[in-house]
C-alpha atoms as a PDB file:
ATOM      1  CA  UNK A   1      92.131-114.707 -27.605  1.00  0.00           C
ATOM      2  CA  UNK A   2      89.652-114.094 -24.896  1.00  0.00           C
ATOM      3  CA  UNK A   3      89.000-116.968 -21.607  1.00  0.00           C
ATOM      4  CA  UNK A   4      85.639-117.041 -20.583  1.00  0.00           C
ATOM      5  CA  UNK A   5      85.427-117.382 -16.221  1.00  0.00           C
ATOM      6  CA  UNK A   6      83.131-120.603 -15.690  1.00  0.00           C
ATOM      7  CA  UNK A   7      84.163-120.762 -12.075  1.00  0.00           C
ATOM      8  CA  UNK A   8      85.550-118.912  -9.014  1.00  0.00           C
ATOM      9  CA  UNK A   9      86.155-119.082  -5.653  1.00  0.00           C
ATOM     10  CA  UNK A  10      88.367-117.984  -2.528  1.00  0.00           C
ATOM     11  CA  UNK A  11      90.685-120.371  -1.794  1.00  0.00           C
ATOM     12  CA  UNK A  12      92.235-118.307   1.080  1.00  0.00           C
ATOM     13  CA  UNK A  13      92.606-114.380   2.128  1.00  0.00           C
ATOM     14  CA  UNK A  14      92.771-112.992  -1.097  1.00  0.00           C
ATOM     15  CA  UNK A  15      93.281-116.184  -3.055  1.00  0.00           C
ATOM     16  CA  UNK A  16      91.029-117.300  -5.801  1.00  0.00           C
ATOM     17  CA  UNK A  17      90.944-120.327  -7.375  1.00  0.00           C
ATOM     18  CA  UNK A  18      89.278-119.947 -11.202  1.00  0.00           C
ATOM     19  CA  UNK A  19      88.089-121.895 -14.246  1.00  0.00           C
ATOM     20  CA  UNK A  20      88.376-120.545 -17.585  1.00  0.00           C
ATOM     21  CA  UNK A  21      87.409-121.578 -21.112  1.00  0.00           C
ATOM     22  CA  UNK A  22      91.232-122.423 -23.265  1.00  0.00           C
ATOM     23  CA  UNK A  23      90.391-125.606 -25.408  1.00  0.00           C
ATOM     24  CA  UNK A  24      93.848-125.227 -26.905  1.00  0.00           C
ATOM     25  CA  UNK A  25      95.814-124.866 -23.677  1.00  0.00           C
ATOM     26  CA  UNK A  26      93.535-127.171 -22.015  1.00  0.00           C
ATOM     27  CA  UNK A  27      95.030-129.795 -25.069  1.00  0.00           C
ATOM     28  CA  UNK A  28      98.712-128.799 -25.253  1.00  0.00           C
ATOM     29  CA  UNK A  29      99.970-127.877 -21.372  1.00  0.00           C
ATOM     30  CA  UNK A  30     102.703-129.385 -19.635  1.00  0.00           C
ATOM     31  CA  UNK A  31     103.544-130.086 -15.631  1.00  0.00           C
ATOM     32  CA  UNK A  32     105.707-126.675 -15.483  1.00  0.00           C
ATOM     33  CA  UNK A  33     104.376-124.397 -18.272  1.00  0.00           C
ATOM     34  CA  UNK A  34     102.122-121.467 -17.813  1.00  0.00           C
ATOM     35  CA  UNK A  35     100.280-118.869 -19.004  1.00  0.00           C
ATOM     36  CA  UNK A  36      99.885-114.777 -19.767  1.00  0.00           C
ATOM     37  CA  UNK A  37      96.811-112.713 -19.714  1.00  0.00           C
ATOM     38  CA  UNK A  38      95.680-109.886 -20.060  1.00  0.00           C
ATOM     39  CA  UNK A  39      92.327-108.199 -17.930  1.00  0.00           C
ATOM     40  CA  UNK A  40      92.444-105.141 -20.486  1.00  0.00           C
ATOM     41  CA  UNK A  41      93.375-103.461 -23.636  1.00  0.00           C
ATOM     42  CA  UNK A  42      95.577-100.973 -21.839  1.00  0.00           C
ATOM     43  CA  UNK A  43      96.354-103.577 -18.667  1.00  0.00           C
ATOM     44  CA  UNK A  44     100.094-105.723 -18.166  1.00  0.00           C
ATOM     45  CA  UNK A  45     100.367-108.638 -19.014  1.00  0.00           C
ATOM     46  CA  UNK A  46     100.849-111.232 -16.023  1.00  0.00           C
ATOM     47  CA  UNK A  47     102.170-114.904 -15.648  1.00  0.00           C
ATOM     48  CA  UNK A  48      99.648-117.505 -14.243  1.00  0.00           C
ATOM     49  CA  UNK A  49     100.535-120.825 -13.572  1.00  0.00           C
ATOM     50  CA  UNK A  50      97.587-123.747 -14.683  1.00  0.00           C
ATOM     51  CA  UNK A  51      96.929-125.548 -11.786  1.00  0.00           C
ATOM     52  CA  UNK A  52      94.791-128.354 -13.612  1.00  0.00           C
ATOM     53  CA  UNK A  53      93.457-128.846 -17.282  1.00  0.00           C
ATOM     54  CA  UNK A  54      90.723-130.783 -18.683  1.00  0.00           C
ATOM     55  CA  UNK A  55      91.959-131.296 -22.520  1.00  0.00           C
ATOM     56  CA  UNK A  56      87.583-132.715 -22.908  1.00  0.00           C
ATOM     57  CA  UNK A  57      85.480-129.793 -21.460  1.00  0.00           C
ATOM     58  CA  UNK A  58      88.519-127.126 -22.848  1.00  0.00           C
ATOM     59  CA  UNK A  59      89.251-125.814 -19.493  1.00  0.00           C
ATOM     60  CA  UNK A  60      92.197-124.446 -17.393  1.00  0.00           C
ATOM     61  CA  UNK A  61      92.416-124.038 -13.710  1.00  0.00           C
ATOM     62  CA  UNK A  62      94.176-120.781 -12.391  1.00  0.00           C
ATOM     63  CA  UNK A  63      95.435-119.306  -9.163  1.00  0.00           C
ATOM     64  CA  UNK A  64      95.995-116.035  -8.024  1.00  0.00           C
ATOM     65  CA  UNK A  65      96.793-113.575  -5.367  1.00  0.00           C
ATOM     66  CA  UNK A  66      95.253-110.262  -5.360  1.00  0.00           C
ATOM     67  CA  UNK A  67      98.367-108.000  -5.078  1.00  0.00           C
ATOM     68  CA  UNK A  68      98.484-105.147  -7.878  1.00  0.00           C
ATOM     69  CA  UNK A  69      96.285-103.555 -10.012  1.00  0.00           C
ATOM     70  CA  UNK A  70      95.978-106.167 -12.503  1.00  0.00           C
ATOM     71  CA  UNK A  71      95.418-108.889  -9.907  1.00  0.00           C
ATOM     72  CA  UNK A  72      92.480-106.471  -8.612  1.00  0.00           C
ATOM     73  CA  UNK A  73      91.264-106.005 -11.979  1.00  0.00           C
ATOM     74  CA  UNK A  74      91.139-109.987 -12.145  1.00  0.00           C
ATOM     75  CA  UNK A  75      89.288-109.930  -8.825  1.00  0.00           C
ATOM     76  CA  UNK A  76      86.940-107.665 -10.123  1.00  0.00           C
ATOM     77  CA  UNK A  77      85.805-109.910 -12.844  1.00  0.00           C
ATOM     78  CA  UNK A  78      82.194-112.470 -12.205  1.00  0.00           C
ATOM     79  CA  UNK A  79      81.374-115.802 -13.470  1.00  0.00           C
ATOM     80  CA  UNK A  80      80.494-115.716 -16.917  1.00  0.00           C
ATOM     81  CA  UNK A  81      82.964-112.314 -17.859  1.00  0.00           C
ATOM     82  CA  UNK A  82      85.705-112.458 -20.319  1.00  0.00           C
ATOM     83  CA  UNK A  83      89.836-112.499 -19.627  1.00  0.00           C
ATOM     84  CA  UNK A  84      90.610-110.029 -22.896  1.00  0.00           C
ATOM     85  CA  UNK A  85      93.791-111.977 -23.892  1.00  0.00           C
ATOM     86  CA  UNK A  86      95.071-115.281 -22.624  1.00  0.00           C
ATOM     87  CA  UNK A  87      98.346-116.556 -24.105  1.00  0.00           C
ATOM     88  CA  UNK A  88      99.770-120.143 -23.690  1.00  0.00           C
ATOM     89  CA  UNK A  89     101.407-122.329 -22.657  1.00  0.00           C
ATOM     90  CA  UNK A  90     104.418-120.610 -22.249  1.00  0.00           C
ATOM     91  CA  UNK A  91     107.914-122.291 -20.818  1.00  0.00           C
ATOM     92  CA  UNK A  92     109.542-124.552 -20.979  1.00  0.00           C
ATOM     93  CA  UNK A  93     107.543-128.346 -19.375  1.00  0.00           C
ATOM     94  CA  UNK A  94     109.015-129.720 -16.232  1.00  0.00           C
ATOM     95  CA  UNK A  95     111.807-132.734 -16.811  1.00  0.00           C
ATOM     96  CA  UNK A  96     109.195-135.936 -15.635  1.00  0.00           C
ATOM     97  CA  UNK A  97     110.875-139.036 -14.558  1.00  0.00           C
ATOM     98  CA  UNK A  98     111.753-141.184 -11.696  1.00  0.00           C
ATOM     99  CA  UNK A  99     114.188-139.571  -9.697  1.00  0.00           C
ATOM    100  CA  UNK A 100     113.394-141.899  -6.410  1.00  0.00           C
ATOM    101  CA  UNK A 101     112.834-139.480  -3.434  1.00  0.00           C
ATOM    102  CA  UNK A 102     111.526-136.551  -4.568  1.00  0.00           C
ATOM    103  CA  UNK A 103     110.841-133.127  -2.200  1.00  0.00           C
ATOM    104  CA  UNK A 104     108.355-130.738  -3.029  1.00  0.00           C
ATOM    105  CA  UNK A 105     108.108-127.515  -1.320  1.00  0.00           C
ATOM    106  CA  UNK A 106     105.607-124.826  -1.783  1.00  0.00           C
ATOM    107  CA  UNK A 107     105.462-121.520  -0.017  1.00  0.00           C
ATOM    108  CA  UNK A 108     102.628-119.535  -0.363  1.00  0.00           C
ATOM    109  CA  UNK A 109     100.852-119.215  -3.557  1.00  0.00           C
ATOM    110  CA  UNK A 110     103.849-121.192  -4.865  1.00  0.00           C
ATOM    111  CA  UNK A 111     101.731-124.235  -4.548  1.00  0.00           C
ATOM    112  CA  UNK A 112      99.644-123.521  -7.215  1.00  0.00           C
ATOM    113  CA  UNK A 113     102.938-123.884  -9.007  1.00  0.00           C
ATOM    114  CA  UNK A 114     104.350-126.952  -7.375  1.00  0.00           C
ATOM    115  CA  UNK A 115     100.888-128.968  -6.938  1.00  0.00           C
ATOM    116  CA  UNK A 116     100.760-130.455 -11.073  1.00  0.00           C
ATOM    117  CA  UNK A 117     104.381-130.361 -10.726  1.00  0.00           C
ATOM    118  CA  UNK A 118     104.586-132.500  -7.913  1.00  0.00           C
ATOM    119  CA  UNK A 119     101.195-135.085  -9.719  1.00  0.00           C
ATOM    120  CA  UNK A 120     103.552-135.639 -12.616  1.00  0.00           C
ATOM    121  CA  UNK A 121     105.986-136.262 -10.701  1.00  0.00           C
ATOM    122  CA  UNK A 122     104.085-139.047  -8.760  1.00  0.00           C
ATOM    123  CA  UNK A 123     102.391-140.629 -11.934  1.00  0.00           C
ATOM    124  CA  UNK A 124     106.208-140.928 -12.800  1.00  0.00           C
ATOM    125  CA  UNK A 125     106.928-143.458  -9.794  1.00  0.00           C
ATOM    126  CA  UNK A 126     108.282-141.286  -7.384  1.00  0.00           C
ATOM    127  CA  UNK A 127     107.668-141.307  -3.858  1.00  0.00           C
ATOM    128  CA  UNK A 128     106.808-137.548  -2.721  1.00  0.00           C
ATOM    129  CA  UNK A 129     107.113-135.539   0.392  1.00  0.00           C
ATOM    130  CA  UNK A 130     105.580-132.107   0.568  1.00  0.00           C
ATOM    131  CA  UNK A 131     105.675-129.555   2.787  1.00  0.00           C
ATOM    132  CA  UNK A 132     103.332-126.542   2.281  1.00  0.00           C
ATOM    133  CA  UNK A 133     104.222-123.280   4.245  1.00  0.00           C
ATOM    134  CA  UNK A 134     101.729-120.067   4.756  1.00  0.00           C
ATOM    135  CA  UNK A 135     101.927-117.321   7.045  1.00  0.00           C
ATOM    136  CA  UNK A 136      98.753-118.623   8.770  1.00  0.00           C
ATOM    137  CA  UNK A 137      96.977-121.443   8.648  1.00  0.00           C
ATOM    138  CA  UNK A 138      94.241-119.694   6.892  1.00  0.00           C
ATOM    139  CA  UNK A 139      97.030-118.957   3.666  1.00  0.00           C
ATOM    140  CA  UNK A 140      97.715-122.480   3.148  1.00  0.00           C
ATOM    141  CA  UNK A 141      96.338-122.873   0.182  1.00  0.00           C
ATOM    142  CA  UNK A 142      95.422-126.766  -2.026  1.00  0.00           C
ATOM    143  CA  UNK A 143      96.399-128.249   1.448  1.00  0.00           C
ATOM    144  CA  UNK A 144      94.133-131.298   0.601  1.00  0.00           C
ATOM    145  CA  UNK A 145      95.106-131.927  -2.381  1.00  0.00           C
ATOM    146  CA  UNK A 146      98.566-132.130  -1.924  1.00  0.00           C
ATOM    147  CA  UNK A 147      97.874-134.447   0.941  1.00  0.00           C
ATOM    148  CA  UNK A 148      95.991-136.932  -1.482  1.00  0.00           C
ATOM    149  CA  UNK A 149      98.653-136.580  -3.474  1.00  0.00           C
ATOM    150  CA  UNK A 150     102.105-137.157  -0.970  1.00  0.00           C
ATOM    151  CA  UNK A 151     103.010-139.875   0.218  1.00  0.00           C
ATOM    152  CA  UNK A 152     103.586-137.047   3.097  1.00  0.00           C
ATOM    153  CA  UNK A 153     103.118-133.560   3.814  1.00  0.00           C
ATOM    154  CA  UNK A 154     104.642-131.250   6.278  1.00  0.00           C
ATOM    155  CA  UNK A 155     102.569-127.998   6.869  1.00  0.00           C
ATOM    156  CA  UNK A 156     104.370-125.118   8.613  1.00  0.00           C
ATOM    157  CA  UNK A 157     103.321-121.608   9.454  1.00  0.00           C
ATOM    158  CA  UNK A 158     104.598-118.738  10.467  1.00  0.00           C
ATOM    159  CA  UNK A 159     102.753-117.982  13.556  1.00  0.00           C
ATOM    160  CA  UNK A 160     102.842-121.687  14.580  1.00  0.00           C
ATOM    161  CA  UNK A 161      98.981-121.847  14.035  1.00  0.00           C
ATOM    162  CA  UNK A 162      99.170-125.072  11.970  1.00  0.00           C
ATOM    163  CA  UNK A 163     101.926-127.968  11.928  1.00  0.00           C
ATOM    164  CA  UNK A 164     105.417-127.074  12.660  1.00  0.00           C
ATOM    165  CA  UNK A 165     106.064-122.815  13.906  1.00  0.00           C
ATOM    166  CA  UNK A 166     108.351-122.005  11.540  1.00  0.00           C
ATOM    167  CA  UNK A 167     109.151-121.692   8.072  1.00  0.00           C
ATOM    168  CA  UNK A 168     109.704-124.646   5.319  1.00  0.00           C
ATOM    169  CA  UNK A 169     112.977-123.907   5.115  1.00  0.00           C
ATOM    170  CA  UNK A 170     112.915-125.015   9.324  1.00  0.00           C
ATOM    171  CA  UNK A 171     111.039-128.601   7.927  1.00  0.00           C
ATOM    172  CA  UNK A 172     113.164-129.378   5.649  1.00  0.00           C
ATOM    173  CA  UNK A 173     116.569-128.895   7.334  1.00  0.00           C
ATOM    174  CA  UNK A 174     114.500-131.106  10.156  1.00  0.00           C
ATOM    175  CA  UNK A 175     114.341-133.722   7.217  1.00  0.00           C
ATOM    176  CA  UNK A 176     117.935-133.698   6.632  1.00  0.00           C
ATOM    177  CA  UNK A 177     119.553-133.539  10.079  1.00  0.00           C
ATOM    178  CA  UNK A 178     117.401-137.079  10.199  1.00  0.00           C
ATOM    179  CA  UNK A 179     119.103-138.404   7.624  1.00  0.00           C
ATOM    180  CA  UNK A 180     116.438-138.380   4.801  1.00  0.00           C
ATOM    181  CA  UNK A 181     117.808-139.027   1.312  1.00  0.00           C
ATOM    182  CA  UNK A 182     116.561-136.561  -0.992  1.00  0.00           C
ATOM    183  CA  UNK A 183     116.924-137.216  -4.948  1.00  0.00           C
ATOM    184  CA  UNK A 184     115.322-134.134  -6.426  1.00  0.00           C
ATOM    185  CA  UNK A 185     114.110-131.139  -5.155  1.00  0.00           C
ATOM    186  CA  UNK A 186     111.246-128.386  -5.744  1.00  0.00           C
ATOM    187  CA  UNK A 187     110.977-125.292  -4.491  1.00  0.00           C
ATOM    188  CA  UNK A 188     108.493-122.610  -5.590  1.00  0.00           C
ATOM    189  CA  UNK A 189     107.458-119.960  -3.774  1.00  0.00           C
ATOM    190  CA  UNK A 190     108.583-116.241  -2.664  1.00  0.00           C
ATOM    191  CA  UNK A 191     112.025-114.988  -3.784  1.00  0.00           C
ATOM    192  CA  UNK A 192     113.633-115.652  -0.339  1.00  0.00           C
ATOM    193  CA  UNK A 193     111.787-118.953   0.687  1.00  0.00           C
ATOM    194  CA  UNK A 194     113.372-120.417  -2.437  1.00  0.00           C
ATOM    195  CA  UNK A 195     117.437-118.769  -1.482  1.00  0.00           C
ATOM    196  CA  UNK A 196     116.716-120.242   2.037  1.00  0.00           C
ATOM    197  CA  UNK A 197     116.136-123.583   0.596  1.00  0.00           C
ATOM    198  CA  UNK A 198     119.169-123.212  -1.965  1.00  0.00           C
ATOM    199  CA  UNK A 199     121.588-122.241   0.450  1.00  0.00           C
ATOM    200  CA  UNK A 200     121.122-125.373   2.561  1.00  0.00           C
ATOM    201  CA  UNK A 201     120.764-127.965  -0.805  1.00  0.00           C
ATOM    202  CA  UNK A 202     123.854-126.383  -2.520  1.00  0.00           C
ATOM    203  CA  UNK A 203     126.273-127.385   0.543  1.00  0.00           C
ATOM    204  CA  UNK A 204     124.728-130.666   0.520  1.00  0.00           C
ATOM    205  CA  UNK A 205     125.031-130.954  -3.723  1.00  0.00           C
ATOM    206  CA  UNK A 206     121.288-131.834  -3.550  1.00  0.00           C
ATOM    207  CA  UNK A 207     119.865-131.022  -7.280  1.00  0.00           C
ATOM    208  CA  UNK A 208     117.123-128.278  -6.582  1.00  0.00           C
ATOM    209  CA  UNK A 209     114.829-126.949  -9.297  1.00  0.00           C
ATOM    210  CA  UNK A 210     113.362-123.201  -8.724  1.00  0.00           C
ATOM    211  CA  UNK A 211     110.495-121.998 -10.649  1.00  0.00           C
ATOM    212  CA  UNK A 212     111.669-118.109 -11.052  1.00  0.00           C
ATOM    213  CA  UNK A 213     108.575-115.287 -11.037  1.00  0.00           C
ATOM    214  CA  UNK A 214     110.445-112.608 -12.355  1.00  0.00           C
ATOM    215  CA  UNK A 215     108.565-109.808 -14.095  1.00  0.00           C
ATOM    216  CA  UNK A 216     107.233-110.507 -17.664  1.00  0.00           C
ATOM    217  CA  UNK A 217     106.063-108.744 -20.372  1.00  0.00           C
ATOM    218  CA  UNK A 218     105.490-110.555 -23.887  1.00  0.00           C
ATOM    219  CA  UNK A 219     106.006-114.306 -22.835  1.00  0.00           C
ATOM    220  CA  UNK A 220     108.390-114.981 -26.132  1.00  0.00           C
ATOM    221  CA  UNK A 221     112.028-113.432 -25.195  1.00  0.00           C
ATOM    222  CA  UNK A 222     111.588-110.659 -26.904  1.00  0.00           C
ATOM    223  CA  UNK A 223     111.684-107.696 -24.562  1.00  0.00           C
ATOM    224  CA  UNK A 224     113.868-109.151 -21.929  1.00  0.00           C
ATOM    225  CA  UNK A 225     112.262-107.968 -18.662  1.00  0.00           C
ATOM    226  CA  UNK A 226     112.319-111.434 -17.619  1.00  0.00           C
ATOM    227  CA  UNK A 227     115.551-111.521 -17.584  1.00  0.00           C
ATOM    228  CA  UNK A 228     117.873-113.767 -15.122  1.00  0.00           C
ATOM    229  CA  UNK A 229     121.294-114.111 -14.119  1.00  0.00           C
ATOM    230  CA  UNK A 230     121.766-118.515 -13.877  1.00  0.00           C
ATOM    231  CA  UNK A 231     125.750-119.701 -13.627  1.00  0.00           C
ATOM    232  CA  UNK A 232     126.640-116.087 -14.240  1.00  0.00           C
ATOM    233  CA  UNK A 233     125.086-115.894 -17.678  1.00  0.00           C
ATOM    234  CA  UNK A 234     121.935-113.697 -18.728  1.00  0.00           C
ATOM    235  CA  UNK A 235     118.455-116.036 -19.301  1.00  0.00           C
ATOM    236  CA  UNK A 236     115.215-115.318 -19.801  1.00  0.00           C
ATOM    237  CA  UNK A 237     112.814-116.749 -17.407  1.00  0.00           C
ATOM    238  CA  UNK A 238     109.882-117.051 -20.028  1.00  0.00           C
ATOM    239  CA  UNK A 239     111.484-118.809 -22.563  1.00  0.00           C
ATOM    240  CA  UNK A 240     114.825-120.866 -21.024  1.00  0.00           C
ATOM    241  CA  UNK A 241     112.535-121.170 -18.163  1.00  0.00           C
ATOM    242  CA  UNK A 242     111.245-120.810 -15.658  1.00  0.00           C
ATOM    243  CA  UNK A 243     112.691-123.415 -14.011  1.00  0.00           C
ATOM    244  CA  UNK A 244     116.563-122.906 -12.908  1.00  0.00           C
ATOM    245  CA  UNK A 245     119.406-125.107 -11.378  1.00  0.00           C
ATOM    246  CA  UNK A 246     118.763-123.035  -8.060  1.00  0.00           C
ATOM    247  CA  UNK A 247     122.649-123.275  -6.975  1.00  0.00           C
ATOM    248  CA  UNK A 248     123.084-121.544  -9.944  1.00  0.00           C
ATOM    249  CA  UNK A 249     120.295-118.440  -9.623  1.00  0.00           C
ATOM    250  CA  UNK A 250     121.451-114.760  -8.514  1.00  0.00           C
ATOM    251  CA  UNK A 251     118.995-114.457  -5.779  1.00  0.00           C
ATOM    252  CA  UNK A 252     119.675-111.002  -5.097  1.00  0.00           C
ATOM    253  CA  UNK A 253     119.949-110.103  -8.962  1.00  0.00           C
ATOM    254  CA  UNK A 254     116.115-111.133  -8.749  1.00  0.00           C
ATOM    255  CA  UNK A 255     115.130-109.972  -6.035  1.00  0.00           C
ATOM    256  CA  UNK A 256     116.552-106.026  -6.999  1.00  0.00           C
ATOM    257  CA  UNK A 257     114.727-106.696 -10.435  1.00  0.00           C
ATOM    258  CA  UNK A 258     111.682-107.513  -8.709  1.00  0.00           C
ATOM    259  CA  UNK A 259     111.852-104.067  -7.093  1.00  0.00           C
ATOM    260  CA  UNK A 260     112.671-102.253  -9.372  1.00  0.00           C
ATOM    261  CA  UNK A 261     109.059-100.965 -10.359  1.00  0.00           C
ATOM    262  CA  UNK A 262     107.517-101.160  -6.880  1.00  0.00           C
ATOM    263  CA  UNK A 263     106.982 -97.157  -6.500  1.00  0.00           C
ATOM    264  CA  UNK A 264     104.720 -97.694  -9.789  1.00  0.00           C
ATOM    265  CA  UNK A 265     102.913-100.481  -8.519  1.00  0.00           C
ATOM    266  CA  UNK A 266     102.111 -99.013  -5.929  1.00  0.00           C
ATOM    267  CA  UNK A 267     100.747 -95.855  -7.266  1.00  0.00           C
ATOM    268  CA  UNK A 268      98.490 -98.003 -10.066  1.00  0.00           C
ATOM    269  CA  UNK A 269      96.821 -99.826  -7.019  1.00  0.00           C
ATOM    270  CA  UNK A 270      96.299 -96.598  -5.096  1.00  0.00           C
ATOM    271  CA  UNK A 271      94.623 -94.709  -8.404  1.00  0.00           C
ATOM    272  CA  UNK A 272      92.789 -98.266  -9.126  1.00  0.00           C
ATOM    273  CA  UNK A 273      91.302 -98.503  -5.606  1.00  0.00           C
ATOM    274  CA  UNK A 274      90.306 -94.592  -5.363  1.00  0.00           C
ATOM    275  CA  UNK A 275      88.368 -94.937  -8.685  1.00  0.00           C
ATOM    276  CA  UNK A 276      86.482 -97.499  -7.321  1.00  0.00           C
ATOM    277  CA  UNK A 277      85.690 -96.115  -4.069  1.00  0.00           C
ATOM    278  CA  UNK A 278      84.683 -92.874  -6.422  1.00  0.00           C
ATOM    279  CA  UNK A 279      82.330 -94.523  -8.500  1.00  0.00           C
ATOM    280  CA  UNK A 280      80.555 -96.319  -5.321  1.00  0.00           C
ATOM    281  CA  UNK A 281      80.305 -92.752  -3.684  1.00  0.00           C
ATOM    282  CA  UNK A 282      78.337 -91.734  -7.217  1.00  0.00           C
ATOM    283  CA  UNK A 283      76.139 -95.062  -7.543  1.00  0.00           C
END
């Protein structure tokens, strides 16, 4: 089923923020779930989280990061083109309820993961801290409206050129050595942002939820590339997921997996970027 783009912008340095036409995700999403799609007949398939939904106009909010082939592809695309296949929602929803403190952290693009996430878990009574990390304060990315949302955000960056110099990981052990009380946690974000923040909630027996973006293929369990190691047993991220216990994730298990077809990434971005610089030389 094809997803008509009704809006898009750049949200940050290769960042775009998009509207697309899915009346029947729009009406059946959940905080948590997401999406695949699909740019062309012979493209991957890629998870996309849906940052918003509006179940009356029959549109879906996406975010993503230009950092393959497909993700160029997706860049490529202009208001009013067609997404060939869009597939959802996928995943299992978020658990919503009152958990009393609850700490949201978002690294990255992560946030458009954590940010309807973290709104659910507001609406559900809880009061929320966030802290949003980027490398710069230009790749912090839905900073406002996690700040309407919190009842207080933390920004960090890596070069110290907004908020705290540091990482999240830095702002939230800062929240602990304080003596916060923390009932839940979130973390999404890049492979090692989320270990970081597991390491220092396991020896503190905090509960922390990871949302796991390990590669995917069909979106049903079927194939198995998403596949996980959680509490030493083999899960699949699409479909038992993709949120984890994260005391109980492999880290490095994902993180090898991630790699593991880097040296063909990289090649389909090369070809994909010299067959567009070939057809501007001919135009």
């Amino acid at each position: 089923m094809g997803a008509k783009i009704l809006k898009k912008e750049l949200i940050a340095p290769s960042v775009y923020r998009v509207e697309v036409e899915a009346p029947e995700v729009a009406r059946k999403h959940l905080a948590g779930q997401f999406v695949i799609l699909r740019v062309s007949d012979r493209g991957e398939r890629i998870p996309l989280t849906v940052l918003e939904k509006d179940p009356q106009r029959g549109v879906i909010t996406l975010v993503f990061q230009v950092v393959g082939k497909t993700t160029m592809m997706l860049e490529d695309l202009k208001v009013g083109d067609e997404i060939l296949n869009l597939v959802g929602p996928l995943g299992r929803p978020t658990e919503i309820r009152n958990f009393g403190q609850v700490v949201c952290i978002a690294g990255g693009v992560g946030c458009a993961c954590v940010y309807p996430i973290a709104k659910a878990l507001k609406e559900a009574g809880n009061h929320l801290v966030s802290i949003l990390g980027g490398r710069t304060h230009q790749h912090l990315i839905l900073e406002e409206d996690l700040a309407r949302l919190s009842d207080r955000l933390v920004i960090t960056t890596d070069d110290g050129s907004k908020g705290l110099h540091g990482f999240v990981s830095d702002a939230f052990r800062q929240m602990l050595d304080q003596g916060e009380k923390v009932d839940y946690l979130l973390a999404v974000g890049p492979v090692l942002m989320m270990k970081a923040i597991c390491d220092i909630t396991r020896e503190r027996h905090i509960h922390t939820v990871v949302s796991l973006n390990s590669i995917m293929v069909d979106g049903t369990g079927m194939c198995g590339a998403c596949r996980v190691i959680v509490g030493g047993a083999t899960r699949f991220a699409c479909v038992d997921g993709p949120e984890f216990d994260g005391a109980d994730v492999d880290f490095q298990n994902l993180i090898d997996r991630s790699r593991a077809y880097k040296e063909l990434e990289d090649q389909a971005r090369e070809m994909y970027t010299k067959g567009k610089t070939a057809c501007s030389i001919k135009k």
